[in-house]
PDB file of N, CA and C in Angstrom:
ATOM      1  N   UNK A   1     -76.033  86.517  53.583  1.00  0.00           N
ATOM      2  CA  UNK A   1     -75.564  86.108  54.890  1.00  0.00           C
ATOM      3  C   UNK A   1     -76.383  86.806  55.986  1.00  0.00           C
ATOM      4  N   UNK A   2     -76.610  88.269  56.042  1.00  0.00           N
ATOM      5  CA  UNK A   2     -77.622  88.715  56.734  1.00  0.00           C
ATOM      6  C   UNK A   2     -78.738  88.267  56.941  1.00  0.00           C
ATOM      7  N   UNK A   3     -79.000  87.688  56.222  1.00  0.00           N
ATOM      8  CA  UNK A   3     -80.743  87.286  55.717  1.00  0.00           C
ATOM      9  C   UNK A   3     -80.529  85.870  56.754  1.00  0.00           C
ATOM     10  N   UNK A   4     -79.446  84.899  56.432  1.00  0.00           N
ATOM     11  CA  UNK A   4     -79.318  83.962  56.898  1.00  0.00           C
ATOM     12  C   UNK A   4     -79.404  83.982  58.284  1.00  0.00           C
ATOM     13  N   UNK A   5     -78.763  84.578  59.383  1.00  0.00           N
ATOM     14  CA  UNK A   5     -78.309  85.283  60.753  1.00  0.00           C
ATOM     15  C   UNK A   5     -79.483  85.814  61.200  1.00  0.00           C
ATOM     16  N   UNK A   6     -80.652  86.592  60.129  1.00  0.00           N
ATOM     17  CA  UNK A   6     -81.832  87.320  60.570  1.00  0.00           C
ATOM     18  C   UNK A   6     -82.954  85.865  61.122  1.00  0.00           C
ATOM     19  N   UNK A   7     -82.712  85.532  60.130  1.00  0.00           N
ATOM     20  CA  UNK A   7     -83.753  84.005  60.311  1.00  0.00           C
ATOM     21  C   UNK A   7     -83.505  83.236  61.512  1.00  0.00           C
ATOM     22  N   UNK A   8     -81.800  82.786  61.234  1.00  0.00           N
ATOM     23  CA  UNK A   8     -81.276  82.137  62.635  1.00  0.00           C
ATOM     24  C   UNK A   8     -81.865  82.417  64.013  1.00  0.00           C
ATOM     25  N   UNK A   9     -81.518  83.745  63.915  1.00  0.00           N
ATOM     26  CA  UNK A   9     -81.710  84.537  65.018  1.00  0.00           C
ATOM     27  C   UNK A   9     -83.341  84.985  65.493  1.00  0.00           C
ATOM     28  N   UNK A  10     -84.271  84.372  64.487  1.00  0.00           N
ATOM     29  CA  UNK A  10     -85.861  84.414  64.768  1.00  0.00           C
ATOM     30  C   UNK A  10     -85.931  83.453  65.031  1.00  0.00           C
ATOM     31  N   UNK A  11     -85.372  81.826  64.432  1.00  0.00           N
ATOM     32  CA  UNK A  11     -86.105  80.952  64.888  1.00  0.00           C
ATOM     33  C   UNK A  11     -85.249  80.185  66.542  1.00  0.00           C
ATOM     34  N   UNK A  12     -84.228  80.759  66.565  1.00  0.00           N
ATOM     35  CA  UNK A  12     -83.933  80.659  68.006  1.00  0.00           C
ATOM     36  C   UNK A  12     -84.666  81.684  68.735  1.00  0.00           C
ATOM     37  N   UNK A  13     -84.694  82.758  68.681  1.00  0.00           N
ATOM     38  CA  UNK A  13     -85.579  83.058  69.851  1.00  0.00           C
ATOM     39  C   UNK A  13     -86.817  82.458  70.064  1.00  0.00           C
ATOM     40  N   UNK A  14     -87.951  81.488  68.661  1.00  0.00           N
ATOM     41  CA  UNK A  14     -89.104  81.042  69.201  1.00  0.00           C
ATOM     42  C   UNK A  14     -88.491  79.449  69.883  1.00  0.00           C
ATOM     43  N   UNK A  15     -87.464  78.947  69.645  1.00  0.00           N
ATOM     44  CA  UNK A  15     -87.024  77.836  70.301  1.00  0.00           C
ATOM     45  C   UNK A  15     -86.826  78.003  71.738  1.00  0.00           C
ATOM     46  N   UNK A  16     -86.101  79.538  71.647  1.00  0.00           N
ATOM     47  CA  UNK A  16     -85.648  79.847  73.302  1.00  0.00           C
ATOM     48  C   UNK A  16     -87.172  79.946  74.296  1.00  0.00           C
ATOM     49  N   UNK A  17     -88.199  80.408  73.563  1.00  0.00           N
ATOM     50  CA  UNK A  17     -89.145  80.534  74.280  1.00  0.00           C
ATOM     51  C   UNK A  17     -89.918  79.728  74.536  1.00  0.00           C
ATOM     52  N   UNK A  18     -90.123  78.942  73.811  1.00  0.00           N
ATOM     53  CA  UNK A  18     -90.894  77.583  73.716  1.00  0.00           C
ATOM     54  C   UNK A  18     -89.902  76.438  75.182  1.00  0.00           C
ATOM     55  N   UNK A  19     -88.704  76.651  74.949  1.00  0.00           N
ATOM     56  CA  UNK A  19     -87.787  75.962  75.861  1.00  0.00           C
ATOM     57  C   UNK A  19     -87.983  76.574  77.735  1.00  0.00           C
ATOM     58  N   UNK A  20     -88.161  77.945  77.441  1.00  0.00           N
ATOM     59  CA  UNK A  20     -88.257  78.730  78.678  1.00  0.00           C
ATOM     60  C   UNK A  20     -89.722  78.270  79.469  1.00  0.00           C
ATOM     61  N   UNK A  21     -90.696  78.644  78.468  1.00  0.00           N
ATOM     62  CA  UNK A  21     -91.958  78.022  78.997  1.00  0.00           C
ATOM     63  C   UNK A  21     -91.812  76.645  79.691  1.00  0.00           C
ATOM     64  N   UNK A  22     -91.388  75.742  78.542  1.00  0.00           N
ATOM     65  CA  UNK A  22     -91.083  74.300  79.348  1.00  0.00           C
ATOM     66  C   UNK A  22     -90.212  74.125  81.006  1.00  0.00           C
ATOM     67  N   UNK A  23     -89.543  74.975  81.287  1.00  0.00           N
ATOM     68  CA  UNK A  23     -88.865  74.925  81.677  1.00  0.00           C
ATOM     69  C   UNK A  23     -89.433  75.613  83.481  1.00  0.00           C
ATOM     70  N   UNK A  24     -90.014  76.692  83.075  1.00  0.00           N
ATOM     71  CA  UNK A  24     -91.307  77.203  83.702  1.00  0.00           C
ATOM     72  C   UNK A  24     -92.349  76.026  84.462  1.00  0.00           C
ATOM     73  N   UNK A  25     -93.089  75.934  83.503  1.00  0.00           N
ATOM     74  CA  UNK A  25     -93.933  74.346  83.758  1.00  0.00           C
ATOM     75  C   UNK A  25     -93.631  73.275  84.703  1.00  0.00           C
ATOM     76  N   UNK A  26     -92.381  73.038  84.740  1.00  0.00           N
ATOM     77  CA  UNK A  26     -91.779  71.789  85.186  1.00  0.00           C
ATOM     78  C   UNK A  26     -91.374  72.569  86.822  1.00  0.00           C
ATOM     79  N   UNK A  27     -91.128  73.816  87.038  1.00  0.00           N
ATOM     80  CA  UNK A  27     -90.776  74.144  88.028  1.00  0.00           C
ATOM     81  C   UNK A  27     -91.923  74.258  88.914  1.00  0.00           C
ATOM     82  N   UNK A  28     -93.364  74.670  88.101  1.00  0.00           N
ATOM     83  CA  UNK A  28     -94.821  75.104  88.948  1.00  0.00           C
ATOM     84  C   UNK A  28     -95.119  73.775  89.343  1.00  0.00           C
ATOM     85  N   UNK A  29     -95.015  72.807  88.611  1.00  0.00           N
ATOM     86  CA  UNK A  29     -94.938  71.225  89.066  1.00  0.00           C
ATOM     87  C   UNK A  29     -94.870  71.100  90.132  1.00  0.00           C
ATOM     88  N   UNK A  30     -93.497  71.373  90.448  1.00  0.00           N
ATOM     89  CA  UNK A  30     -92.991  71.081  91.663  1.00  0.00           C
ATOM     90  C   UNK A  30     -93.477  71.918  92.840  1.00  0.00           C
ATOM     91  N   UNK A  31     -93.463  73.340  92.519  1.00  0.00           N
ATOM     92  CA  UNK A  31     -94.454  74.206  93.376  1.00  0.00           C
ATOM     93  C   UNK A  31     -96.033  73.991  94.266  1.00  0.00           C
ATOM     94  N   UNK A  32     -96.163  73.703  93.515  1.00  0.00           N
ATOM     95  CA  UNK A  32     -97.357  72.872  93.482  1.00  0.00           C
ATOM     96  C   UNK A  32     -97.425  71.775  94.308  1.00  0.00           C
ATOM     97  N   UNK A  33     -96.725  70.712  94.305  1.00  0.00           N
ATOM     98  CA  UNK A  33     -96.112  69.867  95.368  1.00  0.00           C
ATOM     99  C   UNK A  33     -96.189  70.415  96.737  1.00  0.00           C
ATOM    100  N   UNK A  34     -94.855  71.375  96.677  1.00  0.00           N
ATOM    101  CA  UNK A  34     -94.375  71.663  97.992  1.00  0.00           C
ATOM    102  C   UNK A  34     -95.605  72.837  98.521  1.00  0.00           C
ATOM    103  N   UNK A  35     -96.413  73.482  97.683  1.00  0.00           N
ATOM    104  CA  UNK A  35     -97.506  74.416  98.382  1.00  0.00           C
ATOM    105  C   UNK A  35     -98.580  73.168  98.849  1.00  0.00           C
ATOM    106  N   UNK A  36     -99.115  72.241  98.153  1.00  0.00           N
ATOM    107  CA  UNK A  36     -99.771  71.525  99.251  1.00  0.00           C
ATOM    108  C   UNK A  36     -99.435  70.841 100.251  1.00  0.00           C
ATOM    109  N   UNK A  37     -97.918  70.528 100.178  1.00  0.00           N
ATOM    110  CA  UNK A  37     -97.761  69.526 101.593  1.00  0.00           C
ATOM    111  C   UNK A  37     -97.502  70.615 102.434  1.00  0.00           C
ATOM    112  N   UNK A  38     -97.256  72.166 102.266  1.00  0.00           N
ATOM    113  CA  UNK A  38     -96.717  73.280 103.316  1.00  0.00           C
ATOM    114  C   UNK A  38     -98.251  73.582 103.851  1.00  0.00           C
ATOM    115  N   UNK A  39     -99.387  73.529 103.070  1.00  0.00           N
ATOM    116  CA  UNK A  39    -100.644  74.085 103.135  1.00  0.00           C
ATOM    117  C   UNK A  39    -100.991  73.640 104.978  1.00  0.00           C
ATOM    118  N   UNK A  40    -101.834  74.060 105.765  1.00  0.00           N
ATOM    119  CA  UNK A  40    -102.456  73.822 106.868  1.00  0.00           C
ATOM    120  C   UNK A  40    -103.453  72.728 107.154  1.00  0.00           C
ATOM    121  N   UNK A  41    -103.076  71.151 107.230  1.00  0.00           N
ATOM    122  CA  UNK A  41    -103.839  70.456 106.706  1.00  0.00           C
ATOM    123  C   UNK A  41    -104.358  69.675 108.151  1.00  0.00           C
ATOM    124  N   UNK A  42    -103.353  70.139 108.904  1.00  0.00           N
ATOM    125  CA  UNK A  42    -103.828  68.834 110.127  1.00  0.00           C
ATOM    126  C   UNK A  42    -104.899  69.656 110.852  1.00  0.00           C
ATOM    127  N   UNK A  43    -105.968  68.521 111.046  1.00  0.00           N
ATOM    128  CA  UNK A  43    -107.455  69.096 112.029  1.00  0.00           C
ATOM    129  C   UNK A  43    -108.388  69.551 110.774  1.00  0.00           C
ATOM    130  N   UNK A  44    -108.345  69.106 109.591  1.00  0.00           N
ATOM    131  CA  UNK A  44    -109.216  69.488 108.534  1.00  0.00           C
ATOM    132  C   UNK A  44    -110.070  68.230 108.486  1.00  0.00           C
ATOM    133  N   UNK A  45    -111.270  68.925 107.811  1.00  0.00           N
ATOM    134  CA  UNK A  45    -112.150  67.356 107.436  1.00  0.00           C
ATOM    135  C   UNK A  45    -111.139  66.289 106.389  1.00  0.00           C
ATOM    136  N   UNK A  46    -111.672  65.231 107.077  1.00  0.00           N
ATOM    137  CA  UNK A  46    -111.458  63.813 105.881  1.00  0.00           C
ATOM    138  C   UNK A  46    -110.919  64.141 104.399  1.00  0.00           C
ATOM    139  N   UNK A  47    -112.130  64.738 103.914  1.00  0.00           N
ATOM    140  CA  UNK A  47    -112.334  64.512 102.476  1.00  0.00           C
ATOM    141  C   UNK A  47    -111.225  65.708 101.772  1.00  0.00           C
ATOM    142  N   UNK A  48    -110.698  66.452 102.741  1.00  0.00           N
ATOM    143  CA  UNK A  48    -109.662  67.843 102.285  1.00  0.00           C
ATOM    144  C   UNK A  48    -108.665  66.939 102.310  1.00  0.00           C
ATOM    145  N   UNK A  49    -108.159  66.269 103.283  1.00  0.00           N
ATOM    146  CA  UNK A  49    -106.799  65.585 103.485  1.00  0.00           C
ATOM    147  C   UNK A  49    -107.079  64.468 102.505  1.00  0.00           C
ATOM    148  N   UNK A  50    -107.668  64.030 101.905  1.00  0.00           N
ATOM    149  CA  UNK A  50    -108.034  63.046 100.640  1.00  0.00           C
ATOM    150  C   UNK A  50    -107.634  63.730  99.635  1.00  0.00           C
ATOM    151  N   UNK A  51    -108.238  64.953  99.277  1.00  0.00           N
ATOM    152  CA  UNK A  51    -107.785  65.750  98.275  1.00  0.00           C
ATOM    153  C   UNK A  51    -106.571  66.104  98.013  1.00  0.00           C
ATOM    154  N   UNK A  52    -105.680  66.218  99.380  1.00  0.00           N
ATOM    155  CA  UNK A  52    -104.598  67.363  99.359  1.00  0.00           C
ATOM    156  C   UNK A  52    -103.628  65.751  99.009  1.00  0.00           C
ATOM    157  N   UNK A  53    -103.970  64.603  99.774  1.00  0.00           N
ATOM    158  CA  UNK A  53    -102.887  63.433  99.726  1.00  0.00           C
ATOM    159  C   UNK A  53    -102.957  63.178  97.739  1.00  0.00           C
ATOM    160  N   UNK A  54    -104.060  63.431  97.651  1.00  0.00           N
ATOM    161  CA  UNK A  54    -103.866  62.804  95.836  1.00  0.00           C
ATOM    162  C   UNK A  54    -103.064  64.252  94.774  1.00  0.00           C
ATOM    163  N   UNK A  55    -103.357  65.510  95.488  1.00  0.00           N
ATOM    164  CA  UNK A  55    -102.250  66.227  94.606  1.00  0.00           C
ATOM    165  C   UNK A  55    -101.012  66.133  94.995  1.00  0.00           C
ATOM    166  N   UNK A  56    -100.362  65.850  96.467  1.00  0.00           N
ATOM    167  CA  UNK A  56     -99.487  65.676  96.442  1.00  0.00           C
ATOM    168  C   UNK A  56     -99.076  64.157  95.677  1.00  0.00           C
ATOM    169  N   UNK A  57     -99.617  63.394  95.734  1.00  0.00           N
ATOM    170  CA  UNK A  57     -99.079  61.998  95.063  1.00  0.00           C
ATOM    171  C   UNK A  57     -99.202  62.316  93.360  1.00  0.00           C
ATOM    172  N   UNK A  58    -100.205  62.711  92.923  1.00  0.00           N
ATOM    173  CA  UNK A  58     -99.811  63.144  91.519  1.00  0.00           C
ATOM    174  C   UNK A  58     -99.173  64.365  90.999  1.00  0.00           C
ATOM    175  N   UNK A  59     -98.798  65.148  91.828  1.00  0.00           N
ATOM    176  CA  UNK A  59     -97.554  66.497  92.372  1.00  0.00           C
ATOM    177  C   UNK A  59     -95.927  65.274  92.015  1.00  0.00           C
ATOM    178  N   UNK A  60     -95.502  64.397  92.704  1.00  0.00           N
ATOM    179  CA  UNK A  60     -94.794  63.626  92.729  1.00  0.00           C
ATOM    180  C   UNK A  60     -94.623  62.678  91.372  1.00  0.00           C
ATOM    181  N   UNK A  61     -95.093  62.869  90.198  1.00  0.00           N
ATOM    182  CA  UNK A  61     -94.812  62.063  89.190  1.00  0.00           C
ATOM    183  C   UNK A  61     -93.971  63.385  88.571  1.00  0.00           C
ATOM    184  N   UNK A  62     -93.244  62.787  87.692  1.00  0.00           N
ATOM    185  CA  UNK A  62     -92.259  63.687  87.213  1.00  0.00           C
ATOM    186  C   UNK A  62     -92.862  64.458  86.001  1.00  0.00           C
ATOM    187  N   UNK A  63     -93.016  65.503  85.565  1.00  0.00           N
ATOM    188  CA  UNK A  63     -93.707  66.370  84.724  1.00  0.00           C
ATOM    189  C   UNK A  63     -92.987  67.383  83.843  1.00  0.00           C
ATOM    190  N   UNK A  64     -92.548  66.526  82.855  1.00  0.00           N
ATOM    191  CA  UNK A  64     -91.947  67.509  81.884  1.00  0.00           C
ATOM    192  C   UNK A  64     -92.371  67.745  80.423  1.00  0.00           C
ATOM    193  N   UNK A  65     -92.466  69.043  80.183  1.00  0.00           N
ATOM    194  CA  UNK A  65     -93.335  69.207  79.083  1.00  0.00           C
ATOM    195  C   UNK A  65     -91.822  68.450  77.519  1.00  0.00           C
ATOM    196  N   UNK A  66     -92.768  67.911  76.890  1.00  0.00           N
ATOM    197  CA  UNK A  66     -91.956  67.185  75.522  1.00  0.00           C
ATOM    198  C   UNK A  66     -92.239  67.958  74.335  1.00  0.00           C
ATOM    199  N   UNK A  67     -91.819  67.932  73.572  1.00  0.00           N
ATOM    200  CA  UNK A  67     -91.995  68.088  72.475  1.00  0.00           C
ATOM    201  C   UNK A  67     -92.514  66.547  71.294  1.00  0.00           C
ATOM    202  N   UNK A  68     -93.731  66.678  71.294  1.00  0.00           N
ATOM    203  CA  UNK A  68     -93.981  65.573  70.611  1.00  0.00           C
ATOM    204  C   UNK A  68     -93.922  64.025  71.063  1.00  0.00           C
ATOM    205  N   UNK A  69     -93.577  64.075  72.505  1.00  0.00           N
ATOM    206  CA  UNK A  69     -93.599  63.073  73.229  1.00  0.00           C
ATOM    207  C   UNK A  69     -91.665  62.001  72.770  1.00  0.00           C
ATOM    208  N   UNK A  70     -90.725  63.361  72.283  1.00  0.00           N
ATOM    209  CA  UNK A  70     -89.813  62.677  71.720  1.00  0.00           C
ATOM    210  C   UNK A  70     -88.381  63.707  72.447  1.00  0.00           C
ATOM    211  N   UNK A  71     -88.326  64.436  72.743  1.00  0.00           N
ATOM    212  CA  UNK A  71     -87.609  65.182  73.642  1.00  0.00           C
ATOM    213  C   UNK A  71     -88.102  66.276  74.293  1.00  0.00           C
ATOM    214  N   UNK A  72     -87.827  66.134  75.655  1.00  0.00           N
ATOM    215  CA  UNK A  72     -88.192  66.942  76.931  1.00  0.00           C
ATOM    216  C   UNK A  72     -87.761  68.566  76.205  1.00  0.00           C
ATOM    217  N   UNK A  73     -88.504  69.703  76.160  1.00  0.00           N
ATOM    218  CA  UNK A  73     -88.495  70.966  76.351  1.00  0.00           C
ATOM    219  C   UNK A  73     -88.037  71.396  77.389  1.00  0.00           C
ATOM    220  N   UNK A  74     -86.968  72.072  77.619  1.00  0.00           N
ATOM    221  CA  UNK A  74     -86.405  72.829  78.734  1.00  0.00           C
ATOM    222  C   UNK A  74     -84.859  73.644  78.065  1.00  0.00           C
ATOM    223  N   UNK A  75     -84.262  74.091  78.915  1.00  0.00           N
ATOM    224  CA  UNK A  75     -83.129  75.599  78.649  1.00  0.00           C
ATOM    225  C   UNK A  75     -81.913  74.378  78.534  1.00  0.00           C
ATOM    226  N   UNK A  76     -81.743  73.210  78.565  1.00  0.00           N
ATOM    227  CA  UNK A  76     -80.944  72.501  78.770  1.00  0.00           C
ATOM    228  C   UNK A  76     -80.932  71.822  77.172  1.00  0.00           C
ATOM    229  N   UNK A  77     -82.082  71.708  76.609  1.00  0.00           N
ATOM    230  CA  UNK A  77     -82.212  71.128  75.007  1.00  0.00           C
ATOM    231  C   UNK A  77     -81.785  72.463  74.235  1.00  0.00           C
ATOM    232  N   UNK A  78     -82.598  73.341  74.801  1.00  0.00           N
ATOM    233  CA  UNK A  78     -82.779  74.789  74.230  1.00  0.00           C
ATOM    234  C   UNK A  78     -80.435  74.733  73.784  1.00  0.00           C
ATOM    235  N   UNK A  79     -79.726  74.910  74.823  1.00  0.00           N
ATOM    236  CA  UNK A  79     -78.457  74.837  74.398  1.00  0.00           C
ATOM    237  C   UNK A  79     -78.105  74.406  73.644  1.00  0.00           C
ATOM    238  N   UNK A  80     -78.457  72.754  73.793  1.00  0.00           N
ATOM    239  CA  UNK A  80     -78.222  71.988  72.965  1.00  0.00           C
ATOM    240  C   UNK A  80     -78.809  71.975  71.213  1.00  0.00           C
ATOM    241  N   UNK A  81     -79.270  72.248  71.276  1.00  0.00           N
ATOM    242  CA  UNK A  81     -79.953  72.342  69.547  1.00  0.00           C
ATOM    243  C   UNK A  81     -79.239  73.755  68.992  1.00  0.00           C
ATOM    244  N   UNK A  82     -79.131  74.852  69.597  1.00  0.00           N
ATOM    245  CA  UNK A  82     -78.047  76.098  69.227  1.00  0.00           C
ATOM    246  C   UNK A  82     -76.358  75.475  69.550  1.00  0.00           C
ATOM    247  N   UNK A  83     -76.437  74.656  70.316  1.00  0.00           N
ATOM    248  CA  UNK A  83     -74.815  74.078  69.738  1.00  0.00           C
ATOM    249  C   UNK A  83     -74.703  73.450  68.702  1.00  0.00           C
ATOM    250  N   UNK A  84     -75.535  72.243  68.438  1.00  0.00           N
ATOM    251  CA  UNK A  84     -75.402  71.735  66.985  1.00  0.00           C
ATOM    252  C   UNK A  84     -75.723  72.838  65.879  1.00  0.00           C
ATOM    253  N   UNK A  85     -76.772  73.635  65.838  1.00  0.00           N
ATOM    254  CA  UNK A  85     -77.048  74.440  64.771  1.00  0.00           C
ATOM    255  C   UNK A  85     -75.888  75.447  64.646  1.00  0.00           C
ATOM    256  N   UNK A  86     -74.784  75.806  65.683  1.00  0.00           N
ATOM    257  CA  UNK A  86     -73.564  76.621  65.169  1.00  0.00           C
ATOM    258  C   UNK A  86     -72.600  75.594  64.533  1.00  0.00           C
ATOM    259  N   UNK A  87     -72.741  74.509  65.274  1.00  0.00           N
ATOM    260  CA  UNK A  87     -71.562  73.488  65.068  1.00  0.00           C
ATOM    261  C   UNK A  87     -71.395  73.474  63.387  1.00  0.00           C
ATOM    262  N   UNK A  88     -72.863  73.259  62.752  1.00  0.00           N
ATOM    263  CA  UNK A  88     -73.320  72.674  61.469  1.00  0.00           C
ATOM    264  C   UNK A  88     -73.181  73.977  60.871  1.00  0.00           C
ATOM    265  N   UNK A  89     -73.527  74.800  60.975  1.00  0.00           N
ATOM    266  CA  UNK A  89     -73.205  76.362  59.887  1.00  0.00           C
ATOM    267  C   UNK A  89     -71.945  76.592  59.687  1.00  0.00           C
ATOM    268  N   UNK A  90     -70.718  76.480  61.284  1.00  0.00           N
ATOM    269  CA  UNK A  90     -69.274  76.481  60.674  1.00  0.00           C
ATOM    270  C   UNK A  90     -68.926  75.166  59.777  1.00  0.00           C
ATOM    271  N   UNK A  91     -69.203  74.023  59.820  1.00  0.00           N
ATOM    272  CA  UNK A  91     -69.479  73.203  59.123  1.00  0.00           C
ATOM    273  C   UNK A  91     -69.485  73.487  57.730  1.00  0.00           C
ATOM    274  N   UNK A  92     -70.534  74.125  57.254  1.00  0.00           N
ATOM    275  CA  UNK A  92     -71.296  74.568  55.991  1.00  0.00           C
ATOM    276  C   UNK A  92     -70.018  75.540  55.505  1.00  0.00           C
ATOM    277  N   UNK A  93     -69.983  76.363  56.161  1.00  0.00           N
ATOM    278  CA  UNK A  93     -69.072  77.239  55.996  1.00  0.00           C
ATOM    279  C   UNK A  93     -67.186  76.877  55.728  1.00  0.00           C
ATOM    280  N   UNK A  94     -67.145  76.463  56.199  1.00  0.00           N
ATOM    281  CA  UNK A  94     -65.651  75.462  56.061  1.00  0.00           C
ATOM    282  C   UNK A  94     -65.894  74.751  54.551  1.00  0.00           C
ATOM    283  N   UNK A  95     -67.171  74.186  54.354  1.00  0.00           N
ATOM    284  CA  UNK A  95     -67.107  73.466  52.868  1.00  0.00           C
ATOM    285  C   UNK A  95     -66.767  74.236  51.828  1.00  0.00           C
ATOM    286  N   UNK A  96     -68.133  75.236  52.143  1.00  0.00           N
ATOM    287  CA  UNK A  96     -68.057  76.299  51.302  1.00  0.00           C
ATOM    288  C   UNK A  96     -66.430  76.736  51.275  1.00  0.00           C
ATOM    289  N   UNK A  97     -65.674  77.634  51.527  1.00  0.00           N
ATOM    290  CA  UNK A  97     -64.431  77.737  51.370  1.00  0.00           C
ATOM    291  C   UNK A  97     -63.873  76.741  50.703  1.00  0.00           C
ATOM    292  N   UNK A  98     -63.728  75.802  51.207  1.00  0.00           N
ATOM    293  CA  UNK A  98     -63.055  74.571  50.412  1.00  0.00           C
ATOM    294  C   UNK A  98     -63.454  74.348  49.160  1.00  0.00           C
ATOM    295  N   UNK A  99     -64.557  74.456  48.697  1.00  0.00           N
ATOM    296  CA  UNK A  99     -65.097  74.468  47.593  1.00  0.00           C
ATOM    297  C   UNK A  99     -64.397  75.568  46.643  1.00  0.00           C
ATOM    298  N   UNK A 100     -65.001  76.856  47.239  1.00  0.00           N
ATOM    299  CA  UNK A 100     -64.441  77.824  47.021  1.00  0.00           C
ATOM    300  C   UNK A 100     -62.420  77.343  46.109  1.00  0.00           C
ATOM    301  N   UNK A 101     -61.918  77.614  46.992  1.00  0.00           N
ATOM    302  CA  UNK A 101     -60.454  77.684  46.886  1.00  0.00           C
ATOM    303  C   UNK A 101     -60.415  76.292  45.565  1.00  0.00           C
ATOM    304  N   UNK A 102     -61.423  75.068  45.674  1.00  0.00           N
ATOM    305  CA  UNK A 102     -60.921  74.286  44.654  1.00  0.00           C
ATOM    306  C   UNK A 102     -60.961  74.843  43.601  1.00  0.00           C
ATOM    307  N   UNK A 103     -62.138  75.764  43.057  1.00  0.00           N
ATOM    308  CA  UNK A 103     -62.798  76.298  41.883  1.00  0.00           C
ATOM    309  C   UNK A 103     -61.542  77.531  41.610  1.00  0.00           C
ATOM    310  N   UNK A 104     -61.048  78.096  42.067  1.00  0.00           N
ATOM    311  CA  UNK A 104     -60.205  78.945  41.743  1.00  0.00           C
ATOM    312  C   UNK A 104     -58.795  78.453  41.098  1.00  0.00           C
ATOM    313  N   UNK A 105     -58.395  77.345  41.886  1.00  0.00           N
ATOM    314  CA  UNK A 105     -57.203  76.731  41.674  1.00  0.00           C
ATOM    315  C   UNK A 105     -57.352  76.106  40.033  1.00  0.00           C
TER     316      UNK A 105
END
Protein backbone atom coordinates (compact mmCIF):
# COMPACT_ATOMS: atom_id res chain seq x y z
CA UNK A 1 0.00 0.00 0.00
CA UNK A 2 2.91 2.35 0.64
CA UNK A 3 4.49 1.60 -2.48
CA UNK A 4 1.10 2.24 -4.07
CA UNK A 5 0.55 6.05 -2.39
CA UNK A 6 4.53 6.53 -3.14
CA UNK A 7 3.88 6.17 -6.91
CA UNK A 8 0.44 7.95 -6.70
CA UNK A 9 1.91 10.61 -5.16
CA UNK A 10 4.98 10.88 -7.96
CA UNK A 11 2.92 10.67 -10.74
CA UNK A 12 0.59 13.43 -9.54
CA UNK A 13 3.06 15.71 -8.78
CA UNK A 14 4.51 15.31 -12.61
CA UNK A 15 0.71 15.80 -13.68
CA UNK A 16 0.48 18.79 -11.25
CA UNK A 17 3.37 20.27 -13.00
CA UNK A 18 2.87 19.63 -16.38
CA UNK A 19 -0.85 21.18 -15.58
CA UNK A 20 0.82 24.31 -13.78
CA UNK A 21 3.08 25.02 -16.72
CA UNK A 22 -0.03 24.87 -18.98
CA UNK A 23 -1.67 26.95 -17.05
CA UNK A 24 1.29 29.49 -16.90
CA UNK A 25 1.41 29.59 -20.78
CA UNK A 26 -2.08 30.45 -21.31
CA UNK A 27 -1.79 33.37 -18.86
CA UNK A 28 1.70 34.90 -20.77
CA UNK A 29 -0.72 34.62 -23.78
CA UNK A 30 -2.70 36.92 -22.62
CA UNK A 31 0.12 39.12 -21.19
CA UNK A 32 1.42 39.46 -24.09
CA UNK A 33 -1.76 40.85 -25.56
CA UNK A 34 -2.34 43.40 -23.05
CA UNK A 35 1.71 44.47 -23.00
CA UNK A 36 1.40 45.32 -26.67
CA UNK A 37 -1.77 47.16 -26.87
CA UNK A 38 -0.42 49.12 -23.33
CA UNK A 39 3.06 49.53 -25.28
CA UNK A 40 3.63 53.41 -26.64
CA UNK A 41 2.53 53.07 -30.10
CA UNK A 42 0.91 56.28 -31.31
CA UNK A 43 3.48 58.64 -33.47
CA UNK A 44 5.62 55.46 -34.33
CA UNK A 45 6.63 54.53 -37.86
CA UNK A 46 4.09 52.54 -40.11
CA UNK A 47 5.76 49.37 -40.16
CA UNK A 48 5.93 49.18 -35.89
CA UNK A 49 2.14 49.77 -35.74
CA UNK A 50 1.90 46.85 -38.48
CA UNK A 51 3.84 44.77 -36.27
CA UNK A 52 2.32 45.60 -32.97
CA UNK A 53 -1.55 45.33 -34.83
CA UNK A 54 -0.58 41.56 -35.96
CA UNK A 55 0.62 40.50 -32.32
CA UNK A 56 -2.11 41.90 -30.93
CA UNK A 57 -4.55 40.10 -33.46
CA UNK A 58 -2.68 36.82 -33.08
CA UNK A 59 -2.35 37.72 -29.06
CA UNK A 60 -6.32 37.42 -29.44
CA UNK A 61 -6.73 33.77 -30.65
CA UNK A 62 -7.27 31.66 -27.76
CA UNK A 63 -4.05 29.67 -26.68
CA UNK A 64 -4.16 26.77 -24.68
CA UNK A 65 -1.57 24.36 -24.31
CA UNK A 66 -3.32 20.46 -24.96
CA UNK A 67 -2.20 17.55 -24.31
CA UNK A 68 -2.03 15.71 -27.52
CA UNK A 69 -4.35 17.98 -29.16
CA UNK A 70 -7.19 15.96 -27.00
CA UNK A 71 -7.54 17.84 -23.65
CA UNK A 72 -6.52 21.34 -22.68
CA UNK A 73 -3.61 21.23 -19.83
CA UNK A 74 -4.37 23.51 -17.05
CA UNK A 75 -5.02 23.30 -12.81
CA UNK A 76 -8.67 22.81 -13.74
CA UNK A 77 -7.98 19.12 -15.62
CA UNK A 78 -5.08 18.81 -13.21
CA UNK A 79 -8.30 18.43 -10.36
CA UNK A 80 -10.08 16.69 -12.38
CA UNK A 81 -7.99 13.58 -13.25
CA UNK A 82 -6.95 13.41 -9.16
CA UNK A 83 -10.75 13.29 -8.58
CA UNK A 84 -11.36 10.40 -10.75
CA UNK A 85 -8.02 8.71 -9.78
CA UNK A 86 -9.29 8.89 -5.85
CA UNK A 87 -12.79 8.21 -6.93
CA UNK A 88 -11.40 4.80 -8.71
CA UNK A 89 -8.86 3.61 -5.84
CA UNK A 90 -11.85 3.89 -3.18
CA UNK A 91 -13.55 2.05 -5.81
CA UNK A 92 -10.79 -0.67 -5.97
CA UNK A 93 -10.74 -0.67 -2.49
CA UNK A 94 -14.45 -1.23 -1.61
CA UNK A 95 -14.12 -4.40 -4.09
CA UNK A 96 -11.33 -5.52 -2.56
CA UNK A 97 -13.13 -5.77 0.89
CA UNK A 98 -16.03 -7.22 -0.62
CA UNK A 99 -14.11 -9.75 -2.04
CA UNK A 100 -12.35 -10.05 0.93
CA UNK A 101 -15.40 -10.70 3.42
CA UNK A 102 -16.86 -13.20 0.53
CA UNK A 103 -13.71 -15.49 0.83
CA UNK A 104 -13.92 -15.68 4.52
CA UNK A 105 -17.58 -16.36 4.80
Amino acid sequence: MAQILYLYGLMMGYVCLFCRLGTELTLQAERVRDAAWGCDWVGTPVPFQRCLAFIIATANKEFTLTAGKFVPVSNSTMMSIMKESISLFMFLLTMKDKSEDTVTE
